[in-house]
C-alpha atoms as a PDB file:
ATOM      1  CA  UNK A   1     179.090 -47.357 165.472  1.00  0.00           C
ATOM      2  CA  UNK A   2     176.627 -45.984 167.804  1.00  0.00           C
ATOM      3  CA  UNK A   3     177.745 -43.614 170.590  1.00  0.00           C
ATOM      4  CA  UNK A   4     176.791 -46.086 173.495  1.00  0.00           C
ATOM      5  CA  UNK A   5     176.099 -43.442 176.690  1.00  0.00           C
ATOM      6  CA  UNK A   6     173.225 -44.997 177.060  1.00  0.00           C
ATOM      7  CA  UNK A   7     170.853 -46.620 174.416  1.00  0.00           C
ATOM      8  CA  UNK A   8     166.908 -46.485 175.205  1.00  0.00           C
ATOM      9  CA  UNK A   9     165.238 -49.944 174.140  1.00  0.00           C
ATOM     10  CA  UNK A  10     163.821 -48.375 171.338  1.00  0.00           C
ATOM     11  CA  UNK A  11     167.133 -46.849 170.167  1.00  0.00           C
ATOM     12  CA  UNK A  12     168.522 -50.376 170.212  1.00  0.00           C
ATOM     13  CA  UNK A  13     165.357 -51.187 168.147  1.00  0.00           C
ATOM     14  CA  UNK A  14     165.809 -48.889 165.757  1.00  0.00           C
ATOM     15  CA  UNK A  15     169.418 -50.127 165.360  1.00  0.00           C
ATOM     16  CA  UNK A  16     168.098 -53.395 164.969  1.00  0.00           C
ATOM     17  CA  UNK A  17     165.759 -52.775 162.238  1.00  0.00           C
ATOM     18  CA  UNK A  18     168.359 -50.624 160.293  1.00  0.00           C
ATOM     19  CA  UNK A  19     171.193 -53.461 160.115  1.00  0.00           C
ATOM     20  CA  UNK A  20     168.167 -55.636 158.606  1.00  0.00           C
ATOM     21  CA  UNK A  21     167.066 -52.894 156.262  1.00  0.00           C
ATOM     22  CA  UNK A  22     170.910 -52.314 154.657  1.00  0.00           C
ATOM     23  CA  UNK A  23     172.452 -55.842 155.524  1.00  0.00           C
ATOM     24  CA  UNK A  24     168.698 -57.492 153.666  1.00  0.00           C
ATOM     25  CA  UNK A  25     168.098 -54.776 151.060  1.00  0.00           C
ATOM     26  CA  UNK A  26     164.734 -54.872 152.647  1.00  0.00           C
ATOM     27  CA  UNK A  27     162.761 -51.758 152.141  1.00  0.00           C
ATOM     28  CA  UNK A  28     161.699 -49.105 154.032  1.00  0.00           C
ATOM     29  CA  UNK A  29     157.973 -49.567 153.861  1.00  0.00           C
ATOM     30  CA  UNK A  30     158.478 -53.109 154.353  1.00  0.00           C
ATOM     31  CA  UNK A  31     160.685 -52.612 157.088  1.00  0.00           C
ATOM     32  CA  UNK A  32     158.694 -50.424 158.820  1.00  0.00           C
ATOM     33  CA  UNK A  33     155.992 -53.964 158.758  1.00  0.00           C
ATOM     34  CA  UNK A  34     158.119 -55.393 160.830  1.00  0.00           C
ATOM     35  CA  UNK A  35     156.038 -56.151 164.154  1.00  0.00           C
ATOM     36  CA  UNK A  36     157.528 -57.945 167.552  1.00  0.00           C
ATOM     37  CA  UNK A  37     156.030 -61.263 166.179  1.00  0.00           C
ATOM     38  CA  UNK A  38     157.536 -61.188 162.496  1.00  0.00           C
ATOM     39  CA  UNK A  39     159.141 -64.304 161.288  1.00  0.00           C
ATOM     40  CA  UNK A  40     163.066 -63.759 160.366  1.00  0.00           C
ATOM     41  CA  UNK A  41     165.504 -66.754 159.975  1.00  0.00           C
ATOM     42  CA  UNK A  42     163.912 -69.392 157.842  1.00  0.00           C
ATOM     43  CA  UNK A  43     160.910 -67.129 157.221  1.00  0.00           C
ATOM     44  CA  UNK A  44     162.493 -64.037 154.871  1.00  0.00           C
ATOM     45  CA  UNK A  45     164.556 -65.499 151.884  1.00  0.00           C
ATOM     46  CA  UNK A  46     166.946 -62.891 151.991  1.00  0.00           C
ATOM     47  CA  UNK A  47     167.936 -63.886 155.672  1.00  0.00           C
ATOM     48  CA  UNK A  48     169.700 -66.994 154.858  1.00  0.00           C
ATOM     49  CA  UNK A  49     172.793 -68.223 156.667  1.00  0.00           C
ATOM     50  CA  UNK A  50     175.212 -65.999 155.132  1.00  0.00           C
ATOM     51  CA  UNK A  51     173.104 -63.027 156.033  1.00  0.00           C
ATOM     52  CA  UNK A  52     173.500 -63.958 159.247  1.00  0.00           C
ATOM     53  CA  UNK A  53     176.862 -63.244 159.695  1.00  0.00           C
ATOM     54  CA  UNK A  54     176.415 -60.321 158.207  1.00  0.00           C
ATOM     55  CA  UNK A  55     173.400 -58.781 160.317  1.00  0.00           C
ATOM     56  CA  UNK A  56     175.353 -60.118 163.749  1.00  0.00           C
ATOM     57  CA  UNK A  57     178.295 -58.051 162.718  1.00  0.00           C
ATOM     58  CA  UNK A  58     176.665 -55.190 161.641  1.00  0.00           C
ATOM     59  CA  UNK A  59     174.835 -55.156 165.021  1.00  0.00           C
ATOM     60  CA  UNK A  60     178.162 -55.666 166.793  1.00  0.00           C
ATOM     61  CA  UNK A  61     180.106 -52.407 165.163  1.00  0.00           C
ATOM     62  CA  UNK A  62     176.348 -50.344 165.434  1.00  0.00           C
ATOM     63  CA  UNK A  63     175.875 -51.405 168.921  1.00  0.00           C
ATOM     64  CA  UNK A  64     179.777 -51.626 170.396  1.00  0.00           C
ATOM     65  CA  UNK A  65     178.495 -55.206 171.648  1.00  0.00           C
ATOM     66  CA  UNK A  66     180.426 -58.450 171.159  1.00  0.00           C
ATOM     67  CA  UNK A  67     178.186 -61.623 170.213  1.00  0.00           C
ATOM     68  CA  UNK A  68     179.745 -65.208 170.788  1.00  0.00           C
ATOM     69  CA  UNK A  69     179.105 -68.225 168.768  1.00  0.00           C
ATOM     70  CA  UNK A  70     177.631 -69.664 171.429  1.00  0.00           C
ATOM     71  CA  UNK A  71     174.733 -66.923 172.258  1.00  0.00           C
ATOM     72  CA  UNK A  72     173.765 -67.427 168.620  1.00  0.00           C
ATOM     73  CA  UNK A  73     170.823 -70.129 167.946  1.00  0.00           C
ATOM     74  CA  UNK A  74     167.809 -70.169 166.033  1.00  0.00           C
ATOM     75  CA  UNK A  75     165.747 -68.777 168.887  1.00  0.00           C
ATOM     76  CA  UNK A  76     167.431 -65.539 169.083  1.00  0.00           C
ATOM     77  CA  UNK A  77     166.784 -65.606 165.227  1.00  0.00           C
ATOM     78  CA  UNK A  78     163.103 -66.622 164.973  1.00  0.00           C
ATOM     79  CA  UNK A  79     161.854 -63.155 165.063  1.00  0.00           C
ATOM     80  CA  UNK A  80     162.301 -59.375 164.962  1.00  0.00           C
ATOM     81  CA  UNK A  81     160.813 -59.301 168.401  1.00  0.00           C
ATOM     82  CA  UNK A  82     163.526 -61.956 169.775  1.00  0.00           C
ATOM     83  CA  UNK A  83     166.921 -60.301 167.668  1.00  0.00           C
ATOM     84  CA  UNK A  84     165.866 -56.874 169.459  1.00  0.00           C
ATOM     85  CA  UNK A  85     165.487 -58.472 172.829  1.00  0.00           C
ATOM     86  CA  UNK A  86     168.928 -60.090 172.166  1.00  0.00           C
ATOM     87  CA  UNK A  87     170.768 -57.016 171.748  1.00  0.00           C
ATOM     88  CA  UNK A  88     168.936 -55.035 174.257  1.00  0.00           C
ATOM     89  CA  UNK A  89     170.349 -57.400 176.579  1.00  0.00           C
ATOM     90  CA  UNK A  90     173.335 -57.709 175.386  1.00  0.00           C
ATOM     91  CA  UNK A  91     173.669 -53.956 175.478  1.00  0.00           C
ATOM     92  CA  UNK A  92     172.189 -53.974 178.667  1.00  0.00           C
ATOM     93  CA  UNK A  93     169.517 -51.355 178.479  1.00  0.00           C
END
């Protein structure tokens, strides 16, 4: 878990793009593609349904945040750019 002071947006980012990196097997070059505009959910094969769960509890224990069922939809999903904004809010950064 990260040490939660206070986490700069691109801290958060950088969270963000590591729980997709280990909970995807994605690599680091690839990962490192990753723009605000990339396509996740129903774009990446590896992020399926089941990965999912996976990434939203990852980013819960990194980021000490707690993510209902009913915050998650596909929006919040579409992209890297919208996951990140997600959890910078829901850090509150």
């Amino acid at each position: 878990m990260v040490a939660l002071g206070r986490l700069s947006e691109a801290e958060v980012e950088d969270t963000v793009r590591a729980v997709l990196r280990d909970v995807l097997a994605i690599s680091e070059d690839r990962m490192a593609a990753f723009g605000d505009e990339t396509e996740l959910f129903g774009a990446l094969p590896e992020f399926d349904s089941l990965a999912v769960a996976g990434v939203l509890t990852e980013l819960e224990d990194r980021l000490g945040i707690l993510i209902e069922d009913d915050e998650v939809d596909g929006d919040m999903l579409a992209t890297f750019g919208a996951l990140t904004r997600f959890a910078v809010a829901r850090v509150g950064v």
